[in-house]
Protein backbone atom coordinates (compact mmCIF):
# COMPACT_ATOMS: atom_id res chain seq x y z
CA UNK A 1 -128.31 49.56 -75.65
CA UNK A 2 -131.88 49.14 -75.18
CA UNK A 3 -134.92 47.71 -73.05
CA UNK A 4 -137.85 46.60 -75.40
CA UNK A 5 -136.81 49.24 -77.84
CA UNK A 6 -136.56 52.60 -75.64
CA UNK A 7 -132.68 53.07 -77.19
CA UNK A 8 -129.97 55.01 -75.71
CA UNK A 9 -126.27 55.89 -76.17
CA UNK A 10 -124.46 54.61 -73.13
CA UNK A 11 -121.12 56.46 -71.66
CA UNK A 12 -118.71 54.78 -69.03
CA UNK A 13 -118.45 58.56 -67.47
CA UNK A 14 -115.86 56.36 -64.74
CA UNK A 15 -113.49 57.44 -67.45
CA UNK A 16 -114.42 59.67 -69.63
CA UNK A 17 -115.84 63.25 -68.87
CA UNK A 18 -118.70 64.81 -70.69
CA UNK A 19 -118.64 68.73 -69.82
CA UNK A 20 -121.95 69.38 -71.53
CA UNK A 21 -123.99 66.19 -71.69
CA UNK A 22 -127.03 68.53 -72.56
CA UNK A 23 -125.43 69.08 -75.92
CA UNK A 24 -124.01 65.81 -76.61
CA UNK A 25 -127.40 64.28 -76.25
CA UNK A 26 -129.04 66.35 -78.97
CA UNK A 27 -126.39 65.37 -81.27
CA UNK A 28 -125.70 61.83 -80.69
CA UNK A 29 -129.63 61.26 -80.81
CA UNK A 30 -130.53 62.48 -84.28
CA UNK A 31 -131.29 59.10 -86.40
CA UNK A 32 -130.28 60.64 -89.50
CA UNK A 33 -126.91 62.23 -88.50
CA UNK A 34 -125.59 60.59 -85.89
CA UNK A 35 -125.71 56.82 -83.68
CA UNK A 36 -129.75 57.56 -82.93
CA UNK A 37 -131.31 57.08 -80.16
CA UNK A 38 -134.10 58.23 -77.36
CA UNK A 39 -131.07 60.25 -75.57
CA UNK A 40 -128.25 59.72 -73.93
CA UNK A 41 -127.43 58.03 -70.07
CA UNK A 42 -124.40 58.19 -68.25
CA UNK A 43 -122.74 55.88 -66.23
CA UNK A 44 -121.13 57.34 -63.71
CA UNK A 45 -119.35 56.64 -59.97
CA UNK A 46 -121.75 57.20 -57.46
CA UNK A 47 -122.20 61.15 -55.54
CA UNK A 48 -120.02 61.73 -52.69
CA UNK A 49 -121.46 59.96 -49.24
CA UNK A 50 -124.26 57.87 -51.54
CA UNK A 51 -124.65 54.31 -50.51
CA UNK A 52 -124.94 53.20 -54.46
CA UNK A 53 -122.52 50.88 -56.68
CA UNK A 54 -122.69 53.37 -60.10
CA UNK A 55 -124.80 56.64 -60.86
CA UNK A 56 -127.54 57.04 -63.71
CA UNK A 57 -127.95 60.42 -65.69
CA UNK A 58 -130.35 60.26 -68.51
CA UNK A 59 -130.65 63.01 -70.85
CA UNK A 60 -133.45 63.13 -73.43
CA UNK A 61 -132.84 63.39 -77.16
CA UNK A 62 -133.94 67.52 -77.10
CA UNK A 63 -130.86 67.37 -74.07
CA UNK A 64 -133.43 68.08 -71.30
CA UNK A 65 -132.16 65.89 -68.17
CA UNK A 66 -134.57 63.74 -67.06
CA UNK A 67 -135.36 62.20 -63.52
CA UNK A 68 -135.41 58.41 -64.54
CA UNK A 69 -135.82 56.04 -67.41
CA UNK A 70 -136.95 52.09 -66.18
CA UNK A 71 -135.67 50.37 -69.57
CA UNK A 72 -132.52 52.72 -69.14
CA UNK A 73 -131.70 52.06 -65.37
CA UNK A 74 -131.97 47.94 -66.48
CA UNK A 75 -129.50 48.74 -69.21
CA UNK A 76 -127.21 51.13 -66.52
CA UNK A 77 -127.38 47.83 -64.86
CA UNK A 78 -126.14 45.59 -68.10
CA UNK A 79 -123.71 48.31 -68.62
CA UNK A 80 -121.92 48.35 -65.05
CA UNK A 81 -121.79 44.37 -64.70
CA UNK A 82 -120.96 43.19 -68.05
CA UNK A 83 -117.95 45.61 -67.75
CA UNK A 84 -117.16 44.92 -64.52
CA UNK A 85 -117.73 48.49 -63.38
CA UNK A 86 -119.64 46.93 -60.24
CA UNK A 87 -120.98 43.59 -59.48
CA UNK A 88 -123.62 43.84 -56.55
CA UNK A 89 -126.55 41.77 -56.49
CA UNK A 90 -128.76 43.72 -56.18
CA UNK A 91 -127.03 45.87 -57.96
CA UNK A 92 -127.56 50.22 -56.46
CA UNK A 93 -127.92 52.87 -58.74
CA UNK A 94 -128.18 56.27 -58.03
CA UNK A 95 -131.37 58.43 -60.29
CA UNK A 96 -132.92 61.37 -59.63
CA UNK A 97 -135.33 59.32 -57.92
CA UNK A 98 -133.56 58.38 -55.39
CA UNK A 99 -130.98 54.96 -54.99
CA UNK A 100 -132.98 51.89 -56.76
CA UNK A 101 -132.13 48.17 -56.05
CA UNK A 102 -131.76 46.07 -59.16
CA UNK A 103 -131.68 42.25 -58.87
CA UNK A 104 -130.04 40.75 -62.29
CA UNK A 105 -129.64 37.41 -63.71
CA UNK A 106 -126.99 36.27 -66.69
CA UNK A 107 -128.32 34.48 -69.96
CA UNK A 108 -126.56 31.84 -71.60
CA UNK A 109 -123.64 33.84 -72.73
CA UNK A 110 -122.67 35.06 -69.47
CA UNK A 111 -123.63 38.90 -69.89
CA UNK A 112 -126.85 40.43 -67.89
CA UNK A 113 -129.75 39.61 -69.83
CA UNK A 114 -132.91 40.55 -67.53
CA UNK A 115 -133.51 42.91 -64.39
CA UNK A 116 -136.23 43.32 -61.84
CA UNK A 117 -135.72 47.33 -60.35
CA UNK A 118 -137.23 48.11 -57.32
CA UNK A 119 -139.58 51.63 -59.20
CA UNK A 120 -140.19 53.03 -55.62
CA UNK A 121 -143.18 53.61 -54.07
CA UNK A 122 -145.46 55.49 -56.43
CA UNK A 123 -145.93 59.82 -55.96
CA UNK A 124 -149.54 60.54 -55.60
CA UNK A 125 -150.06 63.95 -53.89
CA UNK A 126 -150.96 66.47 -57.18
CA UNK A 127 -148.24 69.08 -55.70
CA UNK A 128 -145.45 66.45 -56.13
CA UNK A 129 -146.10 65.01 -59.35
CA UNK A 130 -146.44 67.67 -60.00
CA UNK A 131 -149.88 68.51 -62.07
CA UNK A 132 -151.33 71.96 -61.05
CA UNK A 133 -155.13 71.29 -61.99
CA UNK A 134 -158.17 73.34 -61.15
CA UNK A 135 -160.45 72.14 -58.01
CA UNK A 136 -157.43 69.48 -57.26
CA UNK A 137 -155.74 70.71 -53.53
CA UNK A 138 -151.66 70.36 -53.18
CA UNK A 139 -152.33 67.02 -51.69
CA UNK A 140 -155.07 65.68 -53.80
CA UNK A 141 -155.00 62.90 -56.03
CA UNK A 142 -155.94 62.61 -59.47
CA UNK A 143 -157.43 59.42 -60.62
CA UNK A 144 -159.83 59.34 -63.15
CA UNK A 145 -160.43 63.11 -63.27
CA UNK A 146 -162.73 63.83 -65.65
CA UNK A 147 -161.54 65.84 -68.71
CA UNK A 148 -162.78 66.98 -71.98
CA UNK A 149 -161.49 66.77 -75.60
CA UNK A 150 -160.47 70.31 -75.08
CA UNK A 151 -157.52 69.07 -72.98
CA UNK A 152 -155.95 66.91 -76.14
CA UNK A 153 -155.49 70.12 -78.25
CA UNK A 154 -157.59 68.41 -80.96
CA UNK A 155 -159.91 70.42 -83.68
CA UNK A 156 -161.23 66.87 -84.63
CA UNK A 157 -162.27 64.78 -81.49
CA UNK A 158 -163.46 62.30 -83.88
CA UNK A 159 -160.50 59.90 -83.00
CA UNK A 160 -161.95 60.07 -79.32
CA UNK A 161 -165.28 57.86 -80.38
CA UNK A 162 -162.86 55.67 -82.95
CA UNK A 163 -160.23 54.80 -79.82
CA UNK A 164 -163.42 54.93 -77.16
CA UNK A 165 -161.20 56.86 -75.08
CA UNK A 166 -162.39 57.29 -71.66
CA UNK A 167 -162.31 60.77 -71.04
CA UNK A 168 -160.91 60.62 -67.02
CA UNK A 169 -157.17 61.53 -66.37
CA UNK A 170 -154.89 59.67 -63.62
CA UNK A 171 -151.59 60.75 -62.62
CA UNK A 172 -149.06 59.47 -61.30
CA UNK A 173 -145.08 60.30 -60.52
CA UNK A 174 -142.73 57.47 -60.37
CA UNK A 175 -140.04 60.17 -59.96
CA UNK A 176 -140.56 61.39 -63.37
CA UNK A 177 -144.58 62.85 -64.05
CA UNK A 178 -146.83 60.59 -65.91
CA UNK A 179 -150.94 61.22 -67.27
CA UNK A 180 -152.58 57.71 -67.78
CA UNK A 181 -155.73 57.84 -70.33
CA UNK A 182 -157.41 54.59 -71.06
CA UNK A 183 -158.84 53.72 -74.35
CA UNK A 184 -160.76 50.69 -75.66
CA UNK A 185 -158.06 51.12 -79.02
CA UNK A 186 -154.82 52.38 -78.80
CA UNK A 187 -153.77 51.76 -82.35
CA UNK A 188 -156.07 54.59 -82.93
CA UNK A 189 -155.02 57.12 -80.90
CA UNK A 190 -153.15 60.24 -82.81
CA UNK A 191 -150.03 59.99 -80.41
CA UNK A 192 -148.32 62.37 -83.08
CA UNK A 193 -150.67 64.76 -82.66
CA UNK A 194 -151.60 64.35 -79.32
CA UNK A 195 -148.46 63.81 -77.29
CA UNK A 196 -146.85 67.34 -77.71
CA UNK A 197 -149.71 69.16 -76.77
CA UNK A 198 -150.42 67.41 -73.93
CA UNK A 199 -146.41 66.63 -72.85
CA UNK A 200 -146.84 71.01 -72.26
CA UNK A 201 -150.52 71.12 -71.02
CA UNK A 202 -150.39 74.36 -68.86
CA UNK A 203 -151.12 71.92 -65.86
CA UNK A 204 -147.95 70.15 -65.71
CA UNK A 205 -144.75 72.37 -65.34
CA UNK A 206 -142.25 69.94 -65.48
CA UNK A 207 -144.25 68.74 -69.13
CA UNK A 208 -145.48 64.97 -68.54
CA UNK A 209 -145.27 61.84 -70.15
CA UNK A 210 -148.28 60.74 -71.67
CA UNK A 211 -149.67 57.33 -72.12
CA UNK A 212 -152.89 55.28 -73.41
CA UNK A 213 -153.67 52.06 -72.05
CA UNK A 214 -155.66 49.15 -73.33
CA UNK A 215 -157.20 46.91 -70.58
CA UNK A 216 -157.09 43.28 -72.57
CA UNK A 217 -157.33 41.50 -69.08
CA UNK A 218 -156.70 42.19 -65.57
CA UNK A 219 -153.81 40.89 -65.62
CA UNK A 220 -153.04 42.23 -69.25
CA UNK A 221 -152.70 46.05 -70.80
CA UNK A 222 -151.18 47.87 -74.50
CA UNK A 223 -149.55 50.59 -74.15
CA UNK A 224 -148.43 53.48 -76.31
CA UNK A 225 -146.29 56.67 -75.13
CA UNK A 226 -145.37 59.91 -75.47
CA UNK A 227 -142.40 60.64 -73.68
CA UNK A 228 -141.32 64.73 -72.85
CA UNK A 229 -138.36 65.58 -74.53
CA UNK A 230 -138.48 62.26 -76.87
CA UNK A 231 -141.50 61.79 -78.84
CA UNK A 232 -142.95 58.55 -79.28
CA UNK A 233 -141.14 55.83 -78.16
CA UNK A 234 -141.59 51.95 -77.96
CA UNK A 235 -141.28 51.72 -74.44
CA UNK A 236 -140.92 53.38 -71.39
CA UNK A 237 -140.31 51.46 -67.63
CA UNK A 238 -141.44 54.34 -65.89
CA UNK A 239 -144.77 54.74 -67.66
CA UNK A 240 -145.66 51.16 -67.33
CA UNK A 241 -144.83 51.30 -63.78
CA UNK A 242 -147.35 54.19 -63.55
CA UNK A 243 -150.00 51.93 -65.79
CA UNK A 244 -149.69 49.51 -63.45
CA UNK A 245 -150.32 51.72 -60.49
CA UNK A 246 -153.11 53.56 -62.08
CA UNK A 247 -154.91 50.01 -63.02
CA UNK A 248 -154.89 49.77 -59.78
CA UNK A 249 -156.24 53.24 -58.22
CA UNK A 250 -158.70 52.80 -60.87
CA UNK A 251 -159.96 49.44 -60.43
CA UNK A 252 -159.03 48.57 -64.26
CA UNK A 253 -156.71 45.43 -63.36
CA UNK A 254 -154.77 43.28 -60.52
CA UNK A 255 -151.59 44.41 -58.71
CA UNK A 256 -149.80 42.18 -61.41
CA UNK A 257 -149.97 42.44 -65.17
CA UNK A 258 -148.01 42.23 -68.41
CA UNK A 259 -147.73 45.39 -70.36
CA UNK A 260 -147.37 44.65 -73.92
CA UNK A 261 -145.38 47.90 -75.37
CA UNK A 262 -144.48 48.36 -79.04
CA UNK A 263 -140.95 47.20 -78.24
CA UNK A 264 -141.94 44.23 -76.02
CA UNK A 265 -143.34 43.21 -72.90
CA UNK A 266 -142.53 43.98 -69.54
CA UNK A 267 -143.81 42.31 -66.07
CA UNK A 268 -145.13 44.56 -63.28
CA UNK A 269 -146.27 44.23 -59.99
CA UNK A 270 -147.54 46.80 -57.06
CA UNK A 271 -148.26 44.72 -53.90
CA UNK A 272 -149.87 47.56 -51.83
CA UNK A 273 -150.24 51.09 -51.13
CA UNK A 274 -146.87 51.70 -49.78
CA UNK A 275 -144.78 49.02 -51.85
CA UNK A 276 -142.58 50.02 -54.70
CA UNK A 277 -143.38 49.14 -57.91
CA UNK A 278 -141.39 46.27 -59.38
CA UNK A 279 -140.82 45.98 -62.85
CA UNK A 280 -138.84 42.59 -64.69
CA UNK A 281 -138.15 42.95 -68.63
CA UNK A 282 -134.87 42.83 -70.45
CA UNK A 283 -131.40 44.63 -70.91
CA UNK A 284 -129.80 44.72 -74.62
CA UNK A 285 -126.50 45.50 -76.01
CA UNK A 286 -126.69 46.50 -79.77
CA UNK A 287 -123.29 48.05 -80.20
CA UNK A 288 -120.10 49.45 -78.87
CA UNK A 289 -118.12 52.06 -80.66
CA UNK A 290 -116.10 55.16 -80.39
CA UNK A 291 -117.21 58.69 -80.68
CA UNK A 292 -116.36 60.77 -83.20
CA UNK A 293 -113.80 63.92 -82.33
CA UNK A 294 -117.01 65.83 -84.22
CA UNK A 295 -119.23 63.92 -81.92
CA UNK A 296 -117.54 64.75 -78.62
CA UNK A 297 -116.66 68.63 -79.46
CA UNK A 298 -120.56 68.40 -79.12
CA UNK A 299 -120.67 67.60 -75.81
CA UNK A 300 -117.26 69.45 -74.57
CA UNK A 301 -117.47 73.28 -73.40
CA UNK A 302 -114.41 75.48 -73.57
C-alpha cells in the first residue's frame, strides 16, 4: 500500500505473528530482492486497556522502529476497514504518538479511498523533539535558528546559492523529530548527499527527518525529504505536517496549504497553537500476496 508514494508492506498481525519485525523489515524492503518498499507497518489489535480500534507499528526499511508515519497511519486505516478488521468512524489507531482519530470516506468502489488524521498537537520544546543544540535551553524553541553550511556536511556549498537556501533551521516533533530548511529551489538541493549527514547531525539523538520546503504561495509549498532509516522518499505525512507548522512559526504561509510532494499532494491545516495538525490525502492498495517461507524465516527468531 501507499499514500502519495511513501510505500510499505502491510501485515494483518490480528493473525499472524512476526517475532522479529526488525528483521523482516530489512528484508522485505530491498527493491531488488524482495516486494520493496519504505519499511514495513503492522496492523495489529490494540495494547491491553487502550481505547483504540487497531494498533500501528512502522518499521523503517534499515528495521529501526519508528514513532509514526502520516501516509502509513491513512493506509493502517485502508487496511483495517477494507478488511473489516474495524469499522469506526473515526476510525482509532494506536502509534507511538499516542491514539490518533482518523475520519475516512469510500470511493466509488466501495474500499477507503481518502483520510483526514487528527497529527496531534505539534512538539515544540527542543528537549522533546528532541534536538540538543548549543545556546537553545530544554524548553526552547527552534525556529529559524540560524545555521551555517558547516551543518549540511558539504565540501561544496555551492548548491546553497543555486537552491537560495535560507540558512535558518526550525524544528519540529510531530511524534517523530523533523528539521525544516526552506529554499527558493528544491529541485536543487543534493538530498543524496545531504540527508544522511544531517538525518545523524550530533544534535539530534534520535537522527531526524529532514526536509526542504518551497514557499510557491501561502497557501502553497514543494517539498522534498529525507527520512531516518529510509532515504529519500516521495512523501512523508509527518513531515508535511511539520511544514505546515513551521510555515506557520515562521510566518512563511497560512494555517492551511497544499503540499505538493514528489508522490502527490496532500491538504494540511493547523488552526492554532494548541490544535492538532490535520492532514487529508489518499490511501492506496497496490497488491496483496503471500510471503515467502524465505521471507518470513526473516522475520521469525528461534
Amino acid at each position: 500500500m501507499h499514500g502519495i508514494g511513501n510505500d510499505y508492506v502491510y501485515v494483518n498481525a490480528f493473525t499472524e505473528r512476526i517475532a522479529d519485525p526488525e528483521a523482516l523489515a530489512r528484508a522485505v524492503s530491498d527493491r531488488h530482492t524482495a516486494i520493496g518498499g519504505d519499511g514495513l507497518i503492522l496492523v495489529e489489535p490494540p495494547s491491553a486497556g487502550v481505547a483504540a480500534d487497531v494498533r500501528m507499528r512502522m518499521f523503517n526499511a534499515d528495521g529501526s522502529e519508528s514513532e509514526m508515519c502520516g501516509n502509513g497511519v491513512r493506509c493502517v486505516t485502508k487496511f483495517a476497514v477494507d478488511r473489516r478488521l474495524a469499522e469506526g468512524n473515526p476510525l482509532r489507531v494506536e502509534t507511538g504518538r499516542g491514539v490518533l482519530s482518523i475520519r475516512w470516506t469510500r470511493g466509488k468502489d466501495g474500499t477507503v479511498a481518502t483520510a483526514t488524521v487528527d497529527m496531534g498537537a505539534p512538539i515544540l520544546e527542543a528537549a522533546l523533539i528532541p534536538a540538543l543544540i548549543p545556546g537553545v535551553g530544554a524548553t526552547g524553541r527552534i525556529i529559524a535558528r540560524a545555521i551555517t553550511p558547516a551543518f549540511f556536511g558539504d565540501s561544496d556549498p555551492g548548491w546553497i546559492r543555486d537552491a537560495a537556501v535560507e540558512l535558518a533551521l526550525t524544528c519540529v516533533s510531530m511524534g517523530n523529530p523533523h528539521a525544516i530548511v526552506f529554499c527558493g529551489d528544491v529541485s536543487r538541493v543534493p538530498l543524496e548527499r545531504v540527508g544522511p549527514v544531517v538525518e545523524r547531525h550530533p544534535w539530534f539523538p534520535k537522527r531526524i527527518n529532514l526536509h526542504f520546503s518551497e514557499v510557491v504561495a501561502r497557501d502553497e509549498v514543494i517539498m522534498r525529504t529525507w527520512e531516518r532509516g529510509s532515504g529519500i522518499t516521495l512523501a512523508c505525512g509527518t513531515g508535511a505536517s511539520a511544514v505546515c507548522v513551521a510555515g506557520v512559526l515562521c510566518g512563511r504561509t497560512e494555517s492551511s496549504i497544499v503540499a505538493h510532494l514528489p508522490g502527490g499532494d496532500l491538504a494540511l491545516e493547523w488552526a492554532s497553537e494548541n490544535a492538532g495538525v490535520l492532514m487529508t490525502g489518499p490511501a492506496t492498495e497496490v497488491f496483496e500476496g503471500t510471503l515467502s517461507a524465505t521471507m518470513l524465516a526473516a522475520g521469525a527468531r528461534p
